[in-house]
PDB file of N, CA and C in Angstrom:
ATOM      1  N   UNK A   1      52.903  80.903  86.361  1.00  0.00           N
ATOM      2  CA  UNK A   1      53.104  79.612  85.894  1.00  0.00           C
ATOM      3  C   UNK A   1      54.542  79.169  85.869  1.00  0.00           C
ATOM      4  N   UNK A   2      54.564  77.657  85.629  1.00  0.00           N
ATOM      5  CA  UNK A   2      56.010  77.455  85.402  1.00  0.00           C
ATOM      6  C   UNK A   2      56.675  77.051  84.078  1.00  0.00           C
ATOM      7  N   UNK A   3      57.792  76.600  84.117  1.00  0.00           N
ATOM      8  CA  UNK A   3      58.472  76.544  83.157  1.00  0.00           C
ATOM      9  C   UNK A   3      58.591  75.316  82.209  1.00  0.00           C
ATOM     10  N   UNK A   4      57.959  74.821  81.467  1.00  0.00           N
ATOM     11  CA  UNK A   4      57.404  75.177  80.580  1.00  0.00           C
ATOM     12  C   UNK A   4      56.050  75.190  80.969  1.00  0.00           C
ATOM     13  N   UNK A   5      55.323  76.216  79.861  1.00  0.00           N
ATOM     14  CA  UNK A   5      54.126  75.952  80.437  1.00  0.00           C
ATOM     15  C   UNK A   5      52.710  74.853  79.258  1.00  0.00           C
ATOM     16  N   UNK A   6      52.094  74.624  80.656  1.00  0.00           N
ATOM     17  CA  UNK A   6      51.291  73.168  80.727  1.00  0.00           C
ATOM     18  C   UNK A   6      49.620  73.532  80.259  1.00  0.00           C
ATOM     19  N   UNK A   7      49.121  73.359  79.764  1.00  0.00           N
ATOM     20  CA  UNK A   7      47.658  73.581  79.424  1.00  0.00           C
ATOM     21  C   UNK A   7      46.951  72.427  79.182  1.00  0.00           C
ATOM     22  N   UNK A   8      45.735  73.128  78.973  1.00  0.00           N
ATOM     23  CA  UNK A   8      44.481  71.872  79.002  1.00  0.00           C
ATOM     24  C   UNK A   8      43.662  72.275  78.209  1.00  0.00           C
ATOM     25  N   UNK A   9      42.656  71.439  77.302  1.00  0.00           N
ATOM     26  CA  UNK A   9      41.683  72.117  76.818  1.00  0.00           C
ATOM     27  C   UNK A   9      40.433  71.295  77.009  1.00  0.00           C
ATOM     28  N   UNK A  10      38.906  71.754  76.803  1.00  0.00           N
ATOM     29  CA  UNK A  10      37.417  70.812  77.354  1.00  0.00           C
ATOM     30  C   UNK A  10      36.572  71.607  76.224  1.00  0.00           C
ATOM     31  N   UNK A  11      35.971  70.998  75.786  1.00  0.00           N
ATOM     32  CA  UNK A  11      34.532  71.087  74.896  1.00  0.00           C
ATOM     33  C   UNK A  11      33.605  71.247  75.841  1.00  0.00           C
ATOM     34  N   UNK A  12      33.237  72.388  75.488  1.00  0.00           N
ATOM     35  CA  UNK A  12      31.991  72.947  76.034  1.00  0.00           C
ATOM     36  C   UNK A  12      30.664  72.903  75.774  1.00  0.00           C
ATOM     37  N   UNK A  13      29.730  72.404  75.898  1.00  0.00           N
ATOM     38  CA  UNK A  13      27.923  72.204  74.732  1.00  0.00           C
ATOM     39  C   UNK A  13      27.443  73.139  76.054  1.00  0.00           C
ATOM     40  N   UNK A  14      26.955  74.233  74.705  1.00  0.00           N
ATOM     41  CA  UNK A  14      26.109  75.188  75.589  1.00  0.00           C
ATOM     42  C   UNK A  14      24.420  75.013  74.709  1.00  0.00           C
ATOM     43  N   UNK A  15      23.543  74.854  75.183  1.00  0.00           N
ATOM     44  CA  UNK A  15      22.134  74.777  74.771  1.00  0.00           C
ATOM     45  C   UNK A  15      21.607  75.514  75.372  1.00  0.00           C
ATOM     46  N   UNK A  16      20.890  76.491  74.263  1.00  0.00           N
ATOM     47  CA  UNK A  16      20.209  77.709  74.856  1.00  0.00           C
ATOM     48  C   UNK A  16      18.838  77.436  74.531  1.00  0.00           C
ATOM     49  N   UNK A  17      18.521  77.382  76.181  1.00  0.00           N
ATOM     50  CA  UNK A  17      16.853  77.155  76.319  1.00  0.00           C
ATOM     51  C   UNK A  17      15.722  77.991  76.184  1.00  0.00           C
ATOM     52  N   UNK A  18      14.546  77.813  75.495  1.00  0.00           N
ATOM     53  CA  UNK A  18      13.293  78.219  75.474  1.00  0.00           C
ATOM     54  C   UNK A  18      12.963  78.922  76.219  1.00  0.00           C
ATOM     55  N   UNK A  19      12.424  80.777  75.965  1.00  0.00           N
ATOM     56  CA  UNK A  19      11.898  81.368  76.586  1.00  0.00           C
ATOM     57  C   UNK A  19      10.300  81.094  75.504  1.00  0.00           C
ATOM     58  N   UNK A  20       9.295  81.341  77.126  1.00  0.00           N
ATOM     59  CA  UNK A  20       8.054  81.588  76.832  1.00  0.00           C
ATOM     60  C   UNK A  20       7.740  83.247  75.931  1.00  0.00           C
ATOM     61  N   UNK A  21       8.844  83.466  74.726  1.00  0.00           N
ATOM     62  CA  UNK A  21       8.416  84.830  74.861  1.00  0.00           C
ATOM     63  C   UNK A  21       7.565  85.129  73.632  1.00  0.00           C
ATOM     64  N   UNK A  22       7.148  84.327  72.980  1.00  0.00           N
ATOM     65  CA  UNK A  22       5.968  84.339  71.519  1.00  0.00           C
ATOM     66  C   UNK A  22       4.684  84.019  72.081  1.00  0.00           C
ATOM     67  N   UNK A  23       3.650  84.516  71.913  1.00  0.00           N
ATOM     68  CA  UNK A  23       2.207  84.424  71.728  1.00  0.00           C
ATOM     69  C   UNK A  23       1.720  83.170  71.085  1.00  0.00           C
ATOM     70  N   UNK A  24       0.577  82.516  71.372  1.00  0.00           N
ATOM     71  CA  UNK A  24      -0.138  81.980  69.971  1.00  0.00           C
ATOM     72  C   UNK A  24      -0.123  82.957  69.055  1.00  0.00           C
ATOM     73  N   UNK A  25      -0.270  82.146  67.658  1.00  0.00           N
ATOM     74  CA  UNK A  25      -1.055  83.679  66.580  1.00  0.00           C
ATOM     75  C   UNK A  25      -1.815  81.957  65.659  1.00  0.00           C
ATOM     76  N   UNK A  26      -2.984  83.011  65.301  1.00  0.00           N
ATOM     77  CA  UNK A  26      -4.406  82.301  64.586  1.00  0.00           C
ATOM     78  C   UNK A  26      -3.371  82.047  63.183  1.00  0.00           C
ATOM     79  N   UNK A  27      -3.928  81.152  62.421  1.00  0.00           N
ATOM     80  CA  UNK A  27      -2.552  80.836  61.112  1.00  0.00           C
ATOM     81  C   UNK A  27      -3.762  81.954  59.854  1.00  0.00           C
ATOM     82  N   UNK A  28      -5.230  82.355  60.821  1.00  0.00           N
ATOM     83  CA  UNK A  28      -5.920  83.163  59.323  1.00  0.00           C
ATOM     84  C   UNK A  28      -6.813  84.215  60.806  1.00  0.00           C
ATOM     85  N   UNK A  29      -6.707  85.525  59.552  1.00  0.00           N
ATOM     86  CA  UNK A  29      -7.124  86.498  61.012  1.00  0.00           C
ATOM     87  C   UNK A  29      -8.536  86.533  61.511  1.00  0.00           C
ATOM     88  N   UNK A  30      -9.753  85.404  60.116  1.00  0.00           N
ATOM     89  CA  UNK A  30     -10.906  85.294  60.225  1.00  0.00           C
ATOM     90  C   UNK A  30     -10.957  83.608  59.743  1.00  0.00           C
ATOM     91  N   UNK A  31     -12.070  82.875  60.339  1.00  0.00           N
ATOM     92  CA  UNK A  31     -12.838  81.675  59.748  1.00  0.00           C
ATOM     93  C   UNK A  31     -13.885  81.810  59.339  1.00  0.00           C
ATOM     94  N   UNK A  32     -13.838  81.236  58.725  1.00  0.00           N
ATOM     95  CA  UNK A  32     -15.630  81.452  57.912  1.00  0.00           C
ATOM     96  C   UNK A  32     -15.731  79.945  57.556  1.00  0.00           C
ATOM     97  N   UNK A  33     -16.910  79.247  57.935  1.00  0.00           N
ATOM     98  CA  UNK A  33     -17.253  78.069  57.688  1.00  0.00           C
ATOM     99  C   UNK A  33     -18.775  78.140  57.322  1.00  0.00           C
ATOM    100  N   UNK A  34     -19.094  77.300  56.534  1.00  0.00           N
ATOM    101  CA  UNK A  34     -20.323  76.770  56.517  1.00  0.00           C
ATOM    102  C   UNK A  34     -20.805  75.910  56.169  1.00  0.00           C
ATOM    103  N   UNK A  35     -21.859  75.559  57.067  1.00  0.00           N
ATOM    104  CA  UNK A  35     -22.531  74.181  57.586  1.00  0.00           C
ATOM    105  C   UNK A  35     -24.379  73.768  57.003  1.00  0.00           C
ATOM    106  N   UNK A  36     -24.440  72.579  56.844  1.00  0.00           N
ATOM    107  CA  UNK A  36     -26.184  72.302  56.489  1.00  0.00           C
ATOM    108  C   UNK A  36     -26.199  72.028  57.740  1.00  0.00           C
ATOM    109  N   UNK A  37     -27.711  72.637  57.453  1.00  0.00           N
ATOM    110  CA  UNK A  37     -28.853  72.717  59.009  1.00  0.00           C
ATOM    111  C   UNK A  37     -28.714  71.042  59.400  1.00  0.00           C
ATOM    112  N   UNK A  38     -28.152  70.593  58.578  1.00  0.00           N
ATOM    113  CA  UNK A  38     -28.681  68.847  59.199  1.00  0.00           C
ATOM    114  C   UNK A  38     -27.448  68.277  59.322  1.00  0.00           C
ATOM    115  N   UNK A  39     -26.112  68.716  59.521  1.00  0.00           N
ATOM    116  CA  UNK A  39     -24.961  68.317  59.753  1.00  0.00           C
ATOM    117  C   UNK A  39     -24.847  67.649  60.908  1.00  0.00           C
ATOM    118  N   UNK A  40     -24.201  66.482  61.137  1.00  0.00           N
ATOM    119  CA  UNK A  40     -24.524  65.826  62.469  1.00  0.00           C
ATOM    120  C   UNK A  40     -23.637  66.261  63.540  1.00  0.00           C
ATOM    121  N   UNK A  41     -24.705  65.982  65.146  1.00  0.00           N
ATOM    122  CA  UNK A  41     -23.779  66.627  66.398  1.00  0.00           C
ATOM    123  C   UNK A  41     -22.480  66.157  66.601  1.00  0.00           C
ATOM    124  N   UNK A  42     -21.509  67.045  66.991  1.00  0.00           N
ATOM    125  CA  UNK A  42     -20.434  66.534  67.401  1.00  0.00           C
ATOM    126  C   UNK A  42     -19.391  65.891  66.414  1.00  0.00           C
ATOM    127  N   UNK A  43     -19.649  66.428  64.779  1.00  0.00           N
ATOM    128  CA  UNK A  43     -18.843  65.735  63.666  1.00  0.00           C
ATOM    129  C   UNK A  43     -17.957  67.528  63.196  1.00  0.00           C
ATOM    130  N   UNK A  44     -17.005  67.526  62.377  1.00  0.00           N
ATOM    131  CA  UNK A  44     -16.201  68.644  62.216  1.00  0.00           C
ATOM    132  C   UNK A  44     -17.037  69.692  61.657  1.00  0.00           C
ATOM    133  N   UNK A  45     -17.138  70.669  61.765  1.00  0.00           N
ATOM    134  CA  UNK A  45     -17.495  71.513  61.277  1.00  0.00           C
ATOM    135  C   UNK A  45     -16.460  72.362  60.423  1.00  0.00           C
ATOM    136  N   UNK A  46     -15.116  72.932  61.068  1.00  0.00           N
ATOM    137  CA  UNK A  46     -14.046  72.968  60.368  1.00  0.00           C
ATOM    138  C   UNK A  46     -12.897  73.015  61.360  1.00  0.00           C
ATOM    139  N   UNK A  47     -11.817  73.478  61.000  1.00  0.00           N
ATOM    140  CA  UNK A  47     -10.285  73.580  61.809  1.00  0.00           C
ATOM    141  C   UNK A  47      -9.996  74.870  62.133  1.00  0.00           C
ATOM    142  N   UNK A  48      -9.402  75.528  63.201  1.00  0.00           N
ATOM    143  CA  UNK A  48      -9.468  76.797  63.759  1.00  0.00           C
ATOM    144  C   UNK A  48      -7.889  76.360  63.823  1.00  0.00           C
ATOM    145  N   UNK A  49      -7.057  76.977  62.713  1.00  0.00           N
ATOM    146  CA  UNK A  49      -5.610  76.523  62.638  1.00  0.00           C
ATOM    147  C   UNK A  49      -4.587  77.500  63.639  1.00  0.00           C
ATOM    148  N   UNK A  50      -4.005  77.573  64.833  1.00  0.00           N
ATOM    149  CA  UNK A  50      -3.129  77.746  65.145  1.00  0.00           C
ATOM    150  C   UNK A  50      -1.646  77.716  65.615  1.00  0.00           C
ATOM    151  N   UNK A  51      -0.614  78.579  65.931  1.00  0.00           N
ATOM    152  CA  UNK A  51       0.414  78.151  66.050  1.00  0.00           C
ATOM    153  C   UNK A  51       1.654  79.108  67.106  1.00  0.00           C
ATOM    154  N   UNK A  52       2.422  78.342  68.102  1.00  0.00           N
ATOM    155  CA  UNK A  52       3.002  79.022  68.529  1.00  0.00           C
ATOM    156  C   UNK A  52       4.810  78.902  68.219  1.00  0.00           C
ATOM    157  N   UNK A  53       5.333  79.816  68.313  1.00  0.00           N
ATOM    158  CA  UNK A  53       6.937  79.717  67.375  1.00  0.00           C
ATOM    159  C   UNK A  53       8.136  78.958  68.741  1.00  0.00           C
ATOM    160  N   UNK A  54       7.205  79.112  70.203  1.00  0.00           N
ATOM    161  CA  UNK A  54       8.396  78.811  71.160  1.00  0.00           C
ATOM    162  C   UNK A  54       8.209  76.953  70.988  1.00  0.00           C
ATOM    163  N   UNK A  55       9.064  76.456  71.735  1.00  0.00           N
ATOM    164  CA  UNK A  55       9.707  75.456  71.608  1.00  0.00           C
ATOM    165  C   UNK A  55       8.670  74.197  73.233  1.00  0.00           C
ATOM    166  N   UNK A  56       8.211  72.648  73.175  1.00  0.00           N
ATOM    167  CA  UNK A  56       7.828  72.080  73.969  1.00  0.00           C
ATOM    168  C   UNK A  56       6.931  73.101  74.941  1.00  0.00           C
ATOM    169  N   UNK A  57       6.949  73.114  75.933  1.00  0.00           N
ATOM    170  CA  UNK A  57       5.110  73.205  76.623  1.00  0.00           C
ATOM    171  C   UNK A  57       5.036  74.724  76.325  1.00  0.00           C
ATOM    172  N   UNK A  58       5.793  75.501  76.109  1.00  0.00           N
ATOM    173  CA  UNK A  58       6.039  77.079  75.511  1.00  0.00           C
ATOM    174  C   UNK A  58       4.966  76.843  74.191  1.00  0.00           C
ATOM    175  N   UNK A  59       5.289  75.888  73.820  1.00  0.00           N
ATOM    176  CA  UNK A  59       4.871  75.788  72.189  1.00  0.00           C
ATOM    177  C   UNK A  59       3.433  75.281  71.945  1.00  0.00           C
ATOM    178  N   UNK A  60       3.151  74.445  73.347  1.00  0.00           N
ATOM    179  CA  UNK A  60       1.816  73.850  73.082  1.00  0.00           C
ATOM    180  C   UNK A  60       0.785  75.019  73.171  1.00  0.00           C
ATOM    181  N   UNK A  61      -0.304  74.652  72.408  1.00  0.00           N
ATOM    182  CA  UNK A  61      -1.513  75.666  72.408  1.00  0.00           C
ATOM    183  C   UNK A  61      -2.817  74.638  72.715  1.00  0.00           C
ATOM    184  N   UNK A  62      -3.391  75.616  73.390  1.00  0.00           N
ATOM    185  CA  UNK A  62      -5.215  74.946  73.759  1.00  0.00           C
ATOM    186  C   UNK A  62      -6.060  76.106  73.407  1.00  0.00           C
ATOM    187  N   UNK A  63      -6.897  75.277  72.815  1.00  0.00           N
ATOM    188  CA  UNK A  63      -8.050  76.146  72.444  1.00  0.00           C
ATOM    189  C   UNK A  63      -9.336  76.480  73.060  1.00  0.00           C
ATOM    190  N   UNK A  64      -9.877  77.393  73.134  1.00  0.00           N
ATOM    191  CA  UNK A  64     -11.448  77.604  74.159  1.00  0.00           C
ATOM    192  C   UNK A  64     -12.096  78.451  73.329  1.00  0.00           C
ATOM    193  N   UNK A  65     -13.301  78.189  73.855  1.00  0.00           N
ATOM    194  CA  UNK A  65     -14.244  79.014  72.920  1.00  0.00           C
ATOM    195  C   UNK A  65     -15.453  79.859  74.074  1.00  0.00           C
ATOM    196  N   UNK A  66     -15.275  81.255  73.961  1.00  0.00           N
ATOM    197  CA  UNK A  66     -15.163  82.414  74.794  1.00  0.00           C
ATOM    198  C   UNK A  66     -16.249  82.817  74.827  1.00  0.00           C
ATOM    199  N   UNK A  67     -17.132  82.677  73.877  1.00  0.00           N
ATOM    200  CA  UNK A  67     -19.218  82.867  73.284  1.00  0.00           C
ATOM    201  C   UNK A  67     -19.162  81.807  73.296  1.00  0.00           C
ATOM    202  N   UNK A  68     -20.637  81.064  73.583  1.00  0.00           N
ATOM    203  CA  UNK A  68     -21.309  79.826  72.412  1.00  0.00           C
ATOM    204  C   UNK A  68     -20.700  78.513  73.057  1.00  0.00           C
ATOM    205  N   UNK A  69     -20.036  78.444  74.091  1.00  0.00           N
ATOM    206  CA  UNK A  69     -19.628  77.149  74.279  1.00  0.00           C
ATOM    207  C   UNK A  69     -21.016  76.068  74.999  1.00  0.00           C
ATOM    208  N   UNK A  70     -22.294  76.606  75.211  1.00  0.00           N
ATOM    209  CA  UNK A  70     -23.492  75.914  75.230  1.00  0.00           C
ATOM    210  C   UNK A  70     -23.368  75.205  73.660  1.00  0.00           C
ATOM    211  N   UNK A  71     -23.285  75.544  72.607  1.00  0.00           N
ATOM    212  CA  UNK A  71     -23.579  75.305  71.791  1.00  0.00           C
ATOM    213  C   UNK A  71     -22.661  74.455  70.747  1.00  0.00           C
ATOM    214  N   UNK A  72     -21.727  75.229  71.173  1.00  0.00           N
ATOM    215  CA  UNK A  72     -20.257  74.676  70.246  1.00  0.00           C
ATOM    216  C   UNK A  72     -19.342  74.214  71.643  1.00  0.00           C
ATOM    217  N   UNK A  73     -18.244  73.152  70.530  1.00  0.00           N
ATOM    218  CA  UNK A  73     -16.974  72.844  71.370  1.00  0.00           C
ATOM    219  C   UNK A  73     -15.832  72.841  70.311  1.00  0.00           C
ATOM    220  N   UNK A  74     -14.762  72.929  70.752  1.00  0.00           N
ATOM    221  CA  UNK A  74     -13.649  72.816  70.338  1.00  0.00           C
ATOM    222  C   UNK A  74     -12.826  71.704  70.521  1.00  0.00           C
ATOM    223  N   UNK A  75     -11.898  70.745  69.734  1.00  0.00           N
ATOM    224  CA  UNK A  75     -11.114  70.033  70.124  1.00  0.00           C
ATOM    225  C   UNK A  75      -9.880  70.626  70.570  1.00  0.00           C
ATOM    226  N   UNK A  76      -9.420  71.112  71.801  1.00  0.00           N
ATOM    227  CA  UNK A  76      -8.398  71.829  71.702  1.00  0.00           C
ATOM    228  C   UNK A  76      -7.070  71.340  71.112  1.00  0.00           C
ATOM    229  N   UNK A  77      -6.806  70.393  70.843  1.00  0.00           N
ATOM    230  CA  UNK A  77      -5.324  69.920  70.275  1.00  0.00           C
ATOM    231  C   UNK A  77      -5.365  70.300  68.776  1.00  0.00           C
ATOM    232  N   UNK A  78      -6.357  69.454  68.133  1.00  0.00           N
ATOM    233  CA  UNK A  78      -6.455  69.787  67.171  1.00  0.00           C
ATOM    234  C   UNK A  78      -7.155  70.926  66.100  1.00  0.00           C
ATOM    235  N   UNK A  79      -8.012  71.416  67.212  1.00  0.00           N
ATOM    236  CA  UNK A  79      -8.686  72.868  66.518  1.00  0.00           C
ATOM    237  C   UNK A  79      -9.810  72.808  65.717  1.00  0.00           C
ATOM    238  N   UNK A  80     -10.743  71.090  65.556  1.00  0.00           N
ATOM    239  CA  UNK A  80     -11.508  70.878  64.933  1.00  0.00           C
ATOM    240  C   UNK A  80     -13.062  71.836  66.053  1.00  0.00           C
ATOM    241  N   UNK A  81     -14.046  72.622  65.308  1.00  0.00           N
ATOM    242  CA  UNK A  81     -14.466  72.981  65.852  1.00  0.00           C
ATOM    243  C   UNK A  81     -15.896  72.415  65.484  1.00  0.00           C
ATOM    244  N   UNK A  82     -17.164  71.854  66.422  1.00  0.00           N
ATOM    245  CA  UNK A  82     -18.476  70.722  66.591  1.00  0.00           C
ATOM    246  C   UNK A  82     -19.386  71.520  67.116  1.00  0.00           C
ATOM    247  N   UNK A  83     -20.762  71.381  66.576  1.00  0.00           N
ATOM    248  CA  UNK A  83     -21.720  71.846  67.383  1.00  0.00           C
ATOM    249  C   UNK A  83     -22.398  70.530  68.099  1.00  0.00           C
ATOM    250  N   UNK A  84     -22.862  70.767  69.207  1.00  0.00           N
ATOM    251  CA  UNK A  84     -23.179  70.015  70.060  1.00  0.00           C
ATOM    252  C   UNK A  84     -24.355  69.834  69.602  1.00  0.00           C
ATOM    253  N   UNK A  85     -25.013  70.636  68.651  1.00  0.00           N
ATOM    254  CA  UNK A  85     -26.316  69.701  68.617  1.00  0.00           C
ATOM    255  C   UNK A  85     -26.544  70.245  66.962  1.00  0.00           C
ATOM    256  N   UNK A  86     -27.785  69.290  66.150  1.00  0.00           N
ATOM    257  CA  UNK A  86     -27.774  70.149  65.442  1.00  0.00           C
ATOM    258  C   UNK A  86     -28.079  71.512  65.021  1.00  0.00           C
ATOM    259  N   UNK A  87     -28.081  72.528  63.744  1.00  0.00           N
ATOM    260  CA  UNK A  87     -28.291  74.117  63.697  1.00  0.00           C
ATOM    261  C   UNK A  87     -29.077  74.259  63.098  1.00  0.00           C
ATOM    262  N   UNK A  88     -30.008  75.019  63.405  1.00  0.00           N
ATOM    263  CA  UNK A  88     -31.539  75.200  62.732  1.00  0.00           C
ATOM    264  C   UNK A  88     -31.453  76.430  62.042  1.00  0.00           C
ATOM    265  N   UNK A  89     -31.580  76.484  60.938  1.00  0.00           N
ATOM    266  CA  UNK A  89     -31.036  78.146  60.234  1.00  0.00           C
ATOM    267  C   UNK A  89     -32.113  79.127  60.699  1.00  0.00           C
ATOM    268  N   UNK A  90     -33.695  78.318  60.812  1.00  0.00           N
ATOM    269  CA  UNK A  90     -34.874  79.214  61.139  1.00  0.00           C
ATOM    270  C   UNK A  90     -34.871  79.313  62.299  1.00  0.00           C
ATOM    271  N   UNK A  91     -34.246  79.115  63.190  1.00  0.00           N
ATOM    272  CA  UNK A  91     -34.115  80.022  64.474  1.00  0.00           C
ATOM    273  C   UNK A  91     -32.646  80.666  64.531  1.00  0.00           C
ATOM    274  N   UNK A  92     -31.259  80.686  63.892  1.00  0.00           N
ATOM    275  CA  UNK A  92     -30.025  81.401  63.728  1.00  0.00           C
ATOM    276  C   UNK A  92     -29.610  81.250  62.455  1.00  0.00           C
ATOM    277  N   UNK A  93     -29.382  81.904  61.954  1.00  0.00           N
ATOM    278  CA  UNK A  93     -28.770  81.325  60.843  1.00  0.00           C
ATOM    279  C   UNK A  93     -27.117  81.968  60.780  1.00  0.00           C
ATOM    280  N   UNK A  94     -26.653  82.394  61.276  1.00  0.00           N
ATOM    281  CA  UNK A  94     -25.237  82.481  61.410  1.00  0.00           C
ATOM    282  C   UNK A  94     -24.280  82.711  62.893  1.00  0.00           C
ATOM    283  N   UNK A  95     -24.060  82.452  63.335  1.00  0.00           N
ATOM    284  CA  UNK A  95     -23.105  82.573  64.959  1.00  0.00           C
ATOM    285  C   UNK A  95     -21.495  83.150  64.513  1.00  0.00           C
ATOM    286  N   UNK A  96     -21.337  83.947  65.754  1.00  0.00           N
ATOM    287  CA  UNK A  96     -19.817  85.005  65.763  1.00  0.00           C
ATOM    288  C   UNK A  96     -19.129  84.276  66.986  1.00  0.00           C
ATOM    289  N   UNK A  97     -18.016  83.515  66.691  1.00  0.00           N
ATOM    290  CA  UNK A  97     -17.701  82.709  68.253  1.00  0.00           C
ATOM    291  C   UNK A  97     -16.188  83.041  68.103  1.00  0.00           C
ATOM    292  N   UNK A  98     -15.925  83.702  69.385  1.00  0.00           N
ATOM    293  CA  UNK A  98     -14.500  84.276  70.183  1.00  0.00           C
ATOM    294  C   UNK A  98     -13.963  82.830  70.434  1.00  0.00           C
ATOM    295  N   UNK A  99     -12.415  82.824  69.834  1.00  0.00           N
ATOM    296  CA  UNK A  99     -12.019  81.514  70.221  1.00  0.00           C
ATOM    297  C   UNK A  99     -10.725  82.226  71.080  1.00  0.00           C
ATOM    298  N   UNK A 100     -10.356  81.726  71.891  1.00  0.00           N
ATOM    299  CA  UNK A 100      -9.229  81.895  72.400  1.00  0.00           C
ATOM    300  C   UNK A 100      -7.746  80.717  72.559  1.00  0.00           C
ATOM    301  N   UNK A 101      -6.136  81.190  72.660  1.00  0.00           N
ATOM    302  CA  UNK A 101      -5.578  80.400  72.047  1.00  0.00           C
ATOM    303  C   UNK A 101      -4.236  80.895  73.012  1.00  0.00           C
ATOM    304  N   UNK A 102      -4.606  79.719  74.338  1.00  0.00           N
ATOM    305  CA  UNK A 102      -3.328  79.992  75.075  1.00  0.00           C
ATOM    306  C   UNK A 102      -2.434  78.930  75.333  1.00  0.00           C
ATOM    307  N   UNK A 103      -1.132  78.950  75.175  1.00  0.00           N
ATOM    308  CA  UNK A 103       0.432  78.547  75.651  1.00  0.00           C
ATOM    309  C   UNK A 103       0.314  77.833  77.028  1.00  0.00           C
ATOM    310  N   UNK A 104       1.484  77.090  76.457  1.00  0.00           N
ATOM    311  CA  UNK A 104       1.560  76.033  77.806  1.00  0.00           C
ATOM    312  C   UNK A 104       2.849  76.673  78.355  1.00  0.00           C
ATOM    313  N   UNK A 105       2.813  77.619  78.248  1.00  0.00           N
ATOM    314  CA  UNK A 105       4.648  78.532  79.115  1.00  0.00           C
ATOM    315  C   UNK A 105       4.073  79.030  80.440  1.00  0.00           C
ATOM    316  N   UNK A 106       4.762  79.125  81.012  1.00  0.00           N
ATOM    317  CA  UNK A 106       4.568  79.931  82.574  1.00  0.00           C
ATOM    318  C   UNK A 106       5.497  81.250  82.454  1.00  0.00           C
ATOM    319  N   UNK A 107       4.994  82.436  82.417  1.00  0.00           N
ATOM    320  CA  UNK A 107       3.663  82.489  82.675  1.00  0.00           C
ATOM    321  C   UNK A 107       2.854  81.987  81.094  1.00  0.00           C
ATOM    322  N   UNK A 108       1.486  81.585  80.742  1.00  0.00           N
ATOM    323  CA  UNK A 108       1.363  81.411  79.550  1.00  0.00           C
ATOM    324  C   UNK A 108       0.741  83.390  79.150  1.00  0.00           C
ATOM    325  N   UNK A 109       0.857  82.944  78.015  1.00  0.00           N
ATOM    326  CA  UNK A 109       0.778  83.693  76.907  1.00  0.00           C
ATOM    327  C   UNK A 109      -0.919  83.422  75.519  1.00  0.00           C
ATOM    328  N   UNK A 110      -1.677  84.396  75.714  1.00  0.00           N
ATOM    329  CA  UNK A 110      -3.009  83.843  75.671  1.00  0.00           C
ATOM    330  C   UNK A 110      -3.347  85.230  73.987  1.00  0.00           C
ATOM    331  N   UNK A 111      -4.155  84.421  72.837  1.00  0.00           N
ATOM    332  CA  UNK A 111      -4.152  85.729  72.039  1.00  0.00           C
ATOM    333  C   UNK A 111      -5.820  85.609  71.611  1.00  0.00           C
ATOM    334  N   UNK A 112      -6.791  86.294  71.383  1.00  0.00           N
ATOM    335  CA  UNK A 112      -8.116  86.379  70.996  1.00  0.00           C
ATOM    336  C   UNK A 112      -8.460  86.388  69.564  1.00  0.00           C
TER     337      UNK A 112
END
């Protein structure tokens, strides 16, 4: 350098971006709901609460339902879970339904 010497200085914004690296996780490790045989089709039955910790489409979750989707549906955004028709206790009287709960990250990230 020369004599005297000359400098500069710049502000730097560093933003550190979102890895896909968290799972969904269920917000309860079981649901238990229950319903009258005469509850109407396609109205809530209850909420299947989940949540993921990463950040925008990392963060979004969809829901599916893995048994029983003849029977049941899921709202996936919101997790409200409907039977498609009504439930007759004298022919079932209780159902076990696998929900599944995968990430909008690439690759996504999927938990049972």
């Amino acid at each position: 350098g020369g004599t005297p010497a000359r400098e500069s200085t710049a502000t730097v914004l560093l933003t550190v971006l979102d890895t896909n690296d968290n799972s969904p996780r269920f917000i309860n490790k079981d649901f238990n709901f229950f319903v009258p045989e005469d509850h109407p089709s396609f109205s809530e039955i209850g909420v299947i609460g989940v949540m993921d910790a990463d950040a925008g489409n990392n963060g979004w979750v969809a829901l599916s339902i893995l048994n029983g989707s003849d029977q049941f549906v899921i709202d996936t955004g919101r997790g409200n879970l409907m039977a498609k028709a009504p439930l007759d206790r004298e022919q079932q009287s209780s159902y076990v339904l696998w929900v599944q709960a995968t990430d909008g990250g690439e690759p996504a990230l999927s938990t049972v």
